[in-house]
Protein backbone atom coordinates (compact mmCIF):
# COMPACT_ATOMS: atom_id res chain seq x y z
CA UNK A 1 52.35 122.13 128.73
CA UNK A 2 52.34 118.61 129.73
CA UNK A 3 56.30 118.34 128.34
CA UNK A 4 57.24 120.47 131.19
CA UNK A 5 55.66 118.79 133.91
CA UNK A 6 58.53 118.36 136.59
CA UNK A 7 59.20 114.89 138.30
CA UNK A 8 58.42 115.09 141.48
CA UNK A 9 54.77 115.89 140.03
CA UNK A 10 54.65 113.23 138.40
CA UNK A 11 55.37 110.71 141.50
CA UNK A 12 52.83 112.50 142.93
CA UNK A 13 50.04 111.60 140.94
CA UNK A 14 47.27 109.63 142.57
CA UNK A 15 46.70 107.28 140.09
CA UNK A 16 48.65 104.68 137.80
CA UNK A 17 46.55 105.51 134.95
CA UNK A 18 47.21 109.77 135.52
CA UNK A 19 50.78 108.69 136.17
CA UNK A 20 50.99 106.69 132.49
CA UNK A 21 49.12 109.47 130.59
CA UNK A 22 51.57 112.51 131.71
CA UNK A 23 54.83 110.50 131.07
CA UNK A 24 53.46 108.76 127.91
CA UNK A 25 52.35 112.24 126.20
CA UNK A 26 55.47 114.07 125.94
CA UNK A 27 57.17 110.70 124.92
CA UNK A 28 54.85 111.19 121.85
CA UNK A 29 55.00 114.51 121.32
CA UNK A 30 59.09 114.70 120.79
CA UNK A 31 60.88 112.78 117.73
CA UNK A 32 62.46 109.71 119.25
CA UNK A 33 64.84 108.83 117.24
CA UNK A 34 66.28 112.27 117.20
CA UNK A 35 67.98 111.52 120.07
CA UNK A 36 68.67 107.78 119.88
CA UNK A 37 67.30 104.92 118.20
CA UNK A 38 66.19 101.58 120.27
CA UNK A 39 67.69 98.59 118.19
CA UNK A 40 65.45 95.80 117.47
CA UNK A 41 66.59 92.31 116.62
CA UNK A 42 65.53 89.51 113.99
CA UNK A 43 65.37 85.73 115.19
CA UNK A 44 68.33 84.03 114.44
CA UNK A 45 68.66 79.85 114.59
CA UNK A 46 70.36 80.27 117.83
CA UNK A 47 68.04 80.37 120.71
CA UNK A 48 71.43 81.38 123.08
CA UNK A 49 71.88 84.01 120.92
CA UNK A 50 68.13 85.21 120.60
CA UNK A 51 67.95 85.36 124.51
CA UNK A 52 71.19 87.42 125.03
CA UNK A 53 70.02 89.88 122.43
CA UNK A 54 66.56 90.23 123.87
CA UNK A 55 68.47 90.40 127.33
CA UNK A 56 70.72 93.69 126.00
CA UNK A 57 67.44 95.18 124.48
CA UNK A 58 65.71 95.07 127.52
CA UNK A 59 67.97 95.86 130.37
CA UNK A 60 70.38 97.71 128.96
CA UNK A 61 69.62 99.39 125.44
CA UNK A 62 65.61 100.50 126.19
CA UNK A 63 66.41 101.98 129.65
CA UNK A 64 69.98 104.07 128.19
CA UNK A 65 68.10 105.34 125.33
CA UNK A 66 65.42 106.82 127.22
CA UNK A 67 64.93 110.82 127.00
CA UNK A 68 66.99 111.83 129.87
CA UNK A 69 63.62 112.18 131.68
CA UNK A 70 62.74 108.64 131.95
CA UNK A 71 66.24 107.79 132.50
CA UNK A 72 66.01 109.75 135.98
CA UNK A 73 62.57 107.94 136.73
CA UNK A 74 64.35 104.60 136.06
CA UNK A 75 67.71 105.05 137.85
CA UNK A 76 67.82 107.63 140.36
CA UNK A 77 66.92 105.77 143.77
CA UNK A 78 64.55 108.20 145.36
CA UNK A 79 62.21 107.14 142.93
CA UNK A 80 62.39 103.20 142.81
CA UNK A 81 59.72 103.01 145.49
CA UNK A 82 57.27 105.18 143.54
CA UNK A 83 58.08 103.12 140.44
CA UNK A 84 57.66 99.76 141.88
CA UNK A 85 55.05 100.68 143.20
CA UNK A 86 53.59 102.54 139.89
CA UNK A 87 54.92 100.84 137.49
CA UNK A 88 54.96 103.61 134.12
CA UNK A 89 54.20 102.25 130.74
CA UNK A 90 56.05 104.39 127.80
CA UNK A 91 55.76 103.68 123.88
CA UNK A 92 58.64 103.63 122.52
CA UNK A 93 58.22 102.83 119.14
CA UNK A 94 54.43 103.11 116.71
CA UNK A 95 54.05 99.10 117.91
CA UNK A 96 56.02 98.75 121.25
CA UNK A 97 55.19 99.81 124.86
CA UNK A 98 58.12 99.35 127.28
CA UNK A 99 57.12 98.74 131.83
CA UNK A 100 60.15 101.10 133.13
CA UNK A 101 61.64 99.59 136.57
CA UNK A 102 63.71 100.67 138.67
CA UNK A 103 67.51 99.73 138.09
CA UNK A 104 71.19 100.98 139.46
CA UNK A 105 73.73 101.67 136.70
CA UNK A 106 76.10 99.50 138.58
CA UNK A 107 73.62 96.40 138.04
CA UNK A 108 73.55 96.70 134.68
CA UNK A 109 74.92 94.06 132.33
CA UNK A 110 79.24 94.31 132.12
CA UNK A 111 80.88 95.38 128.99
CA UNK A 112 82.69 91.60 129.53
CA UNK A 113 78.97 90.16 129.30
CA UNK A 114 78.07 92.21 126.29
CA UNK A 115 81.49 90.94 124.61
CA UNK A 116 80.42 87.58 125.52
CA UNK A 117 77.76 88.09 123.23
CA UNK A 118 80.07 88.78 120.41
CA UNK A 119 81.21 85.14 120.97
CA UNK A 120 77.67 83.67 120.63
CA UNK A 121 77.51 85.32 116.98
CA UNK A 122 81.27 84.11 116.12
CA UNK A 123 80.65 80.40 116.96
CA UNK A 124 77.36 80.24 115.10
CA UNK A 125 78.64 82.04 112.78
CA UNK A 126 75.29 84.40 112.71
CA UNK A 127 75.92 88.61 112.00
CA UNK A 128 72.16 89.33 110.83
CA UNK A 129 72.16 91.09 113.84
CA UNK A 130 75.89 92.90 114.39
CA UNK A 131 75.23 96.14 113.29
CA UNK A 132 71.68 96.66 115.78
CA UNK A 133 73.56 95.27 118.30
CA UNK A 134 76.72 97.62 117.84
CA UNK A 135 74.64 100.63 117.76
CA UNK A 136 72.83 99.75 120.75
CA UNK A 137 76.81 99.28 122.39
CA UNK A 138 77.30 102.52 121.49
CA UNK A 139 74.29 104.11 122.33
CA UNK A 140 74.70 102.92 125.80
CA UNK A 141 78.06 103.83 126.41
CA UNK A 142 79.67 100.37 126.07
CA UNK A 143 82.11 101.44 123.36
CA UNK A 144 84.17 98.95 121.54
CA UNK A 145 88.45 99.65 121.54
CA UNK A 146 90.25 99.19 118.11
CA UNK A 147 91.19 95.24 119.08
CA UNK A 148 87.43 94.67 119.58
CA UNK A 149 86.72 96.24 115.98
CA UNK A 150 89.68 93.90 114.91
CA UNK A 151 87.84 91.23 115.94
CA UNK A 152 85.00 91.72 114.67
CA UNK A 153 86.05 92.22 111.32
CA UNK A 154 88.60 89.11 111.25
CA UNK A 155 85.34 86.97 112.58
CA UNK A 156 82.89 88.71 109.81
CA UNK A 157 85.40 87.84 106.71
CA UNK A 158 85.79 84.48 108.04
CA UNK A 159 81.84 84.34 107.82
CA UNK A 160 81.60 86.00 104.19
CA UNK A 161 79.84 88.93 105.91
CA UNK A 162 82.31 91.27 105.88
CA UNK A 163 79.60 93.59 103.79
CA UNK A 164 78.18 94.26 107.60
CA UNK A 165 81.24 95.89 108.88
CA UNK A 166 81.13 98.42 105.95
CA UNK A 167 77.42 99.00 107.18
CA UNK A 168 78.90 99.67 110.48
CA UNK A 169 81.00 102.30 108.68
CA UNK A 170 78.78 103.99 106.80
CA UNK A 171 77.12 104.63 109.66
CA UNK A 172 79.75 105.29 112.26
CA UNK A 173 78.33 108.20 114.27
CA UNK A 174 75.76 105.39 115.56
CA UNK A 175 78.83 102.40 116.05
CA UNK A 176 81.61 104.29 116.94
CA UNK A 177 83.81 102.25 114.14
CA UNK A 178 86.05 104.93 112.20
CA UNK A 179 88.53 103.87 108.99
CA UNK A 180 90.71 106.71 109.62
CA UNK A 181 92.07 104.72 112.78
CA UNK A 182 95.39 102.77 111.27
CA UNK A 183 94.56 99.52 112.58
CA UNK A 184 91.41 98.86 111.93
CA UNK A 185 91.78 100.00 108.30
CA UNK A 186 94.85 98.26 108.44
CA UNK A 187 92.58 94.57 109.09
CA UNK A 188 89.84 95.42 106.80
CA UNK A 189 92.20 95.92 103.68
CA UNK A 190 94.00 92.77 104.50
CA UNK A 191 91.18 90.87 104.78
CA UNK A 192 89.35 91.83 101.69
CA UNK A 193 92.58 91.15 100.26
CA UNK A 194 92.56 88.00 101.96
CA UNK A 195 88.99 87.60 100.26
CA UNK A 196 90.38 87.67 96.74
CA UNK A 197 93.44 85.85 97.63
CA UNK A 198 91.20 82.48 98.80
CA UNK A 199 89.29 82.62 95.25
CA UNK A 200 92.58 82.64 93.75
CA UNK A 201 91.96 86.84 92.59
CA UNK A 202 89.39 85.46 90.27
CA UNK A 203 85.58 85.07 90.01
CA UNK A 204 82.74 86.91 92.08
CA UNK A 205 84.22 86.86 95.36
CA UNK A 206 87.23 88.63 94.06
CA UNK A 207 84.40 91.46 92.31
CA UNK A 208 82.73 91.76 95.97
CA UNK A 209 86.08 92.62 97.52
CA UNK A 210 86.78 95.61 94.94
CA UNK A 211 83.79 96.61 95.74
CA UNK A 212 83.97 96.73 99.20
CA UNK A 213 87.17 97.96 99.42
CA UNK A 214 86.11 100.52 96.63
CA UNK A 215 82.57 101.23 99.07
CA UNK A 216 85.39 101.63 102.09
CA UNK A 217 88.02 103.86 100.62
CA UNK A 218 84.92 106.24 99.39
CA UNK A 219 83.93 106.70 102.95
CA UNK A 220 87.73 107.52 104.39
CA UNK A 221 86.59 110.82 102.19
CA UNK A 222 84.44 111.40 104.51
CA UNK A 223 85.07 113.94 107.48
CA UNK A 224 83.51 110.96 110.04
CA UNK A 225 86.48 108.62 108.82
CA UNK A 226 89.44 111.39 108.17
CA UNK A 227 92.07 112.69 110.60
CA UNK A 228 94.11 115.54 110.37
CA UNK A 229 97.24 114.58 110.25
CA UNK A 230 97.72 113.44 106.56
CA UNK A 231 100.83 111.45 107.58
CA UNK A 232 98.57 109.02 109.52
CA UNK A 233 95.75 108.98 108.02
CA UNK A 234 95.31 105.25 106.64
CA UNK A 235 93.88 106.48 103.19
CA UNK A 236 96.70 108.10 101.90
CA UNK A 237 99.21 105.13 103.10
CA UNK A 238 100.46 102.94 100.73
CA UNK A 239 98.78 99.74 101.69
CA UNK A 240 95.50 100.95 101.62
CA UNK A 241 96.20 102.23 97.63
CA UNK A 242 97.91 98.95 96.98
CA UNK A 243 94.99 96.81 97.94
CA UNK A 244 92.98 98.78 95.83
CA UNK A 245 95.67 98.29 92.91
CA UNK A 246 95.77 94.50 93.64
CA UNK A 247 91.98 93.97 93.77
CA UNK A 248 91.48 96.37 90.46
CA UNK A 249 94.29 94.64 88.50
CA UNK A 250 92.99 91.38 89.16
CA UNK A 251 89.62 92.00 88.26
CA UNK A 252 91.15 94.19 85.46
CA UNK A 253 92.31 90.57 84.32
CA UNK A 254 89.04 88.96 83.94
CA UNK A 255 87.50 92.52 82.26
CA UNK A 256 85.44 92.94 85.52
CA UNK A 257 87.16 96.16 86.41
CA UNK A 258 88.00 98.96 84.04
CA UNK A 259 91.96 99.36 82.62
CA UNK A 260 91.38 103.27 84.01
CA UNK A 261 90.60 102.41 87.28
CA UNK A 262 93.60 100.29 87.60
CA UNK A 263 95.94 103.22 86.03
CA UNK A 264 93.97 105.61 88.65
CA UNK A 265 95.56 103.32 91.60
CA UNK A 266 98.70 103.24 90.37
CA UNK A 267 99.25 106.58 89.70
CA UNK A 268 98.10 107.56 93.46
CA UNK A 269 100.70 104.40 95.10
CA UNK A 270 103.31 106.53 92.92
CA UNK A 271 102.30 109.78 94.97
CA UNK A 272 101.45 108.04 98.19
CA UNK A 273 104.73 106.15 98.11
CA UNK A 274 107.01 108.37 100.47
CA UNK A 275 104.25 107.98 102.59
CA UNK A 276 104.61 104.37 103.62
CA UNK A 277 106.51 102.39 106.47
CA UNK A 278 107.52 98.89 105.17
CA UNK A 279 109.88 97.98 107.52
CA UNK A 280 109.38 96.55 110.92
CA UNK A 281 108.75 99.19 114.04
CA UNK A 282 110.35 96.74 116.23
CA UNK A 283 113.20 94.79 114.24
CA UNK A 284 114.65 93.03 117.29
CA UNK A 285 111.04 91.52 117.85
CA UNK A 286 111.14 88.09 118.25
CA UNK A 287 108.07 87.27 116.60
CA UNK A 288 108.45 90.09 113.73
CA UNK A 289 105.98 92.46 113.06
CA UNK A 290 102.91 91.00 111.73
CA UNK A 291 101.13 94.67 111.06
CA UNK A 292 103.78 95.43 109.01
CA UNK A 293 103.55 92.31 106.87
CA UNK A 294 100.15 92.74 106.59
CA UNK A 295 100.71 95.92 104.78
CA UNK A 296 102.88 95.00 102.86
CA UNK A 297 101.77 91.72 101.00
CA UNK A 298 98.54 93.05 99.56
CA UNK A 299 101.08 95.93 98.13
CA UNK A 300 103.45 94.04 96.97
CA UNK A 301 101.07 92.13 95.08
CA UNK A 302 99.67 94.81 93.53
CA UNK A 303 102.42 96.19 92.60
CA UNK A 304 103.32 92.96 90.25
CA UNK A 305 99.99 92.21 89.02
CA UNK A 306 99.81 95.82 87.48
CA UNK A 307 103.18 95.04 86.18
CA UNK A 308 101.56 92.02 84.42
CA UNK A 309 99.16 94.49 82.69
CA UNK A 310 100.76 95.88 79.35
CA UNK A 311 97.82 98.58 79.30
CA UNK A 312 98.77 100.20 82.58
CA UNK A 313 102.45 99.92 81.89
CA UNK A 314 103.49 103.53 81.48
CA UNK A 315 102.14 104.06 85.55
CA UNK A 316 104.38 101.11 86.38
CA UNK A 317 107.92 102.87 86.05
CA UNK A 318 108.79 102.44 89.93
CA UNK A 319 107.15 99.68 90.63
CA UNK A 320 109.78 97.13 89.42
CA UNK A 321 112.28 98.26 91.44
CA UNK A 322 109.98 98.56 94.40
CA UNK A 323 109.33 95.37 94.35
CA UNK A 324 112.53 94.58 94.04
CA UNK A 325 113.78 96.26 97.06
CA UNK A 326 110.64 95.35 98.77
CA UNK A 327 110.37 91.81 98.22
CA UNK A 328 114.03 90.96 100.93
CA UNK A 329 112.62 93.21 103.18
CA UNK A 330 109.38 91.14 102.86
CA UNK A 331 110.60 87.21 103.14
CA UNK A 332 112.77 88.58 105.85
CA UNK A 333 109.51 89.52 108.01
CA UNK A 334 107.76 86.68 106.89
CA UNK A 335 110.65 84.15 108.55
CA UNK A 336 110.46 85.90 111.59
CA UNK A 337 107.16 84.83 113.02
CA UNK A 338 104.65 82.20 112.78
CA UNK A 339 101.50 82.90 112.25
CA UNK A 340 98.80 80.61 110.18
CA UNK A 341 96.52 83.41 108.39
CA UNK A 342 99.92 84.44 106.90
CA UNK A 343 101.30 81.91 105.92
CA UNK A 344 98.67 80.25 104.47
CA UNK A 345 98.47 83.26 101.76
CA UNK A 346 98.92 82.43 98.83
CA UNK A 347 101.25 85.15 97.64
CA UNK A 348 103.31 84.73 101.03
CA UNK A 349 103.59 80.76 99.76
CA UNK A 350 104.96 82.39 96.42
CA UNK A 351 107.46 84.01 98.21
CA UNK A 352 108.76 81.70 100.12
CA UNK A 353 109.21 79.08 97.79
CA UNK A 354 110.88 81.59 95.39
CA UNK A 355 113.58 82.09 97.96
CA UNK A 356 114.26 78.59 99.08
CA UNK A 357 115.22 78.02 95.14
C-alpha cells in the first residue's frame, strides 16, 4: 500500500520523520539492484583520485540510480523547496543511508569532468577501481565512444591490468564495452600481443596473455559481444585468430599450451582467411594505416611461429606463402608512418632489419 503512495502526498506530509518513513519503506520493499546497482569504491594511494571518485558517487551515480521515484523528488524543480526544506533520508544499500537534495540535470558533473577522472587513474597508474567506476558511467548515461574504450585499454596494458578490461567485458550490459565492435577488439588483441611480445613470447606474462585473449575470444561467443553481420564481426577476422595462433604457438614452445590448441587456431586462420583485409583502406595516406598494421603483425607472427612447430605442420600448408605475400605488403606499411608502440615491436624490428639486408 505504502509503494503506491503518489508524490504530491508525500510533500505533503507534516512531518520529516512521516516524510522519511513513507519514502524509505518502499525503497526496502523492492530489490535494488534489480534495477541498477550503486558502485562503491576502495581507497586508493591517491587522495585526488579518492575525492573525484567519492565526488561521482555522490552527485552523480547515487542520485541517477535512484528508482525513478526518487529521481523525480530529487530533480524535478517543483519539489526542491519541499526537499530543502525536508530533507528525505533513503537506504540504499544494508549499511548506507543516502540525504537526497535537490539538483538540475544540467548541474551535474560533465562527461569532460568524468573523463578527467580517467586521467587521475592513468597517471597514478591505479585501476582497482575502473570497472565500479565504468558501470556507474554507464548507469548514468555518460557512455564511453569506442576511442574512449581504446584508451582505456592502451592505459590498462601499459599498467599490467589489462585483466580489468576483460572484467569490463564479461560484464558488458553494466559498462557498455562490447568485443564485437572492430576497433576495440582490434586494440585489445594487439595489446595482449604486445604483452607477450615485451617478455620476449616466453615466461608467465606470455601464459596470462593466452589466457586473456583465450577468456576474450570465449566471450565474442556470446550474443552481448556478436553482430550479425559475420563479415564484420571481429571474431571471425583473421587477426583476432592469428593472435590466438601466435600466443598458443609460443606458449606451445615452452609446453605451457597444448600442441591441439595450436592446430585448433590454425585450422580456423585457414577458414577465416578470405575473411581478412591486410592492405591499407587508405593507401595514399600519408601516415599509412596504423589499424591495419596492427592487424597484421600479431598474424603474421603467428603464422611463422606455427611454421616453426613440426607438430602442427600439416595445418601450416598456406601459411608459407602467406607470409610470403604478406610480409612486402607489411614493411611497406610499416615505412609509411611513425609511430613508437610500433616500432618498438619486436617482430616489426625483425622486419625491418631483414629488409635493409
Amino acid at each position: 500500500m505504502m509503494a503506491q503512495i503518489s508524490m504530491s502526498r508525500l510533500f505533503r506530509q507534516s512531518t520529516t520523520s512521516s516524510v522519511r518513513q513513507s519514502i524509505l519503506r518502499p525503497m526496502q520493499a523492492r530489490s535494488y539492484g534489480s534495477n541498477s546497482v550503486i558502485p562503491t569504491f576502495t581507497q586508493t594511494s591517491s587522495p585526488e583520485l579518492n575525492e573525484s571518485l567519492e565526488r561521482f558517487r555522490n552527485e552523480v551515480f547515487i542520485p541517477l540510480g535512484l528508482p525513478k521515484r526518487q529521481q523525480k523528488s530529487v530533480f524535478r524543480q517543483k519539489y526542491a523547496k519541499q526537499l530543502e526544506n525536508e530533507p528525505i533520508v533513503v537506504k540504499i544499500s544494508e549499511t548506507e543511508e543516502f540525504t537526497l537534495t535537490p539538483k538540475k540535470h544540467h548541474e551535474l558533473p560533465s562527461k569532460k569532468e568524468a573523463f578527467q577522472v580517467f586521467k587521475i587513474m592513468f597517471e597514478t597508474k591505479n585501476f582497482s577501481n575502473l570497472f565500479p567506476y565504468v558501470s556507474g558511467l554507464h548507469m548514468s548515461n555518460y557512455r564511453m565512444n569506442s576511442n574512449r574504450w581504446e584508451l582505456l585499454i592502451r592505459k590498462t596494458s601499459e599498467a599490467g591490468k589489462l585483466s580489468t578490461i576483460i572484467e569490463c567485458a564479461k560484464q558488458s550490459s553494466r559498462t557498455g564495452l562490447s568485443l564485437g565492435n572492430r576497433n576495440i577488439a582490434r586494440r585489445l588483441f594487439f595489446e595482449l600481443h604486445r604483452t607477450a611480445m615485451k617478455a620476449d613470447f616466453k615466461g608467465p606474462a606470455t601464459v596470462k596473455a593466452l589466457k586473456l585473449a583465450r577468456e576474450a575470444a570465449s566471450l565474442m561467443d556470446s550474443h552481448q559481444h556478436s553482430i550479425r553481420d559475420i563479415a564484420n564481426d571481429p571474431k571471425y577476422q583473421p587477426f583476432v585468430i592469428g593472435t590466438l595462433l601466435e600466443l598458443s604457438a609460443a606458449c606451445a614452445e615452452f609446453k605451457e599450451a597444448e600442441w591441439s590448441l595450436v592446430r585448433g587456431y590454425a585450422q580456423k586462420l585457414d577458414a577465416a582467411w578470405s575473411r581478412g583485409n591486410f592492405k591499407d583502406d587508405a593507401p595514399t595516406s600519408r601516415f599509412g594505416n596504423i589499424e591495419r598494421v596492427e592487424e597484421n603483425l600479431a598474424l603474421y607472427n603467428g603464422m611463422l611461429k606455427a611454421l616453426q612447430l613440426p607438430r602442427v605442420s600439416e595445418e601450416t600448408g598456406t601459411f608459407k606463402a602467406r607470409c610470403d605475400e604478406l610480409k612486402p605488403v607489411l614493411i611497406s606499411q610499416l615505412k609509411r608512418f611513425d609511430n613508437a608502440d610500433v616500432l618498438n615491436d619486436s617482430v616489426v624490428k625483425q622486419l625491418l632489419s631483414e629488409n635493409a639486408k
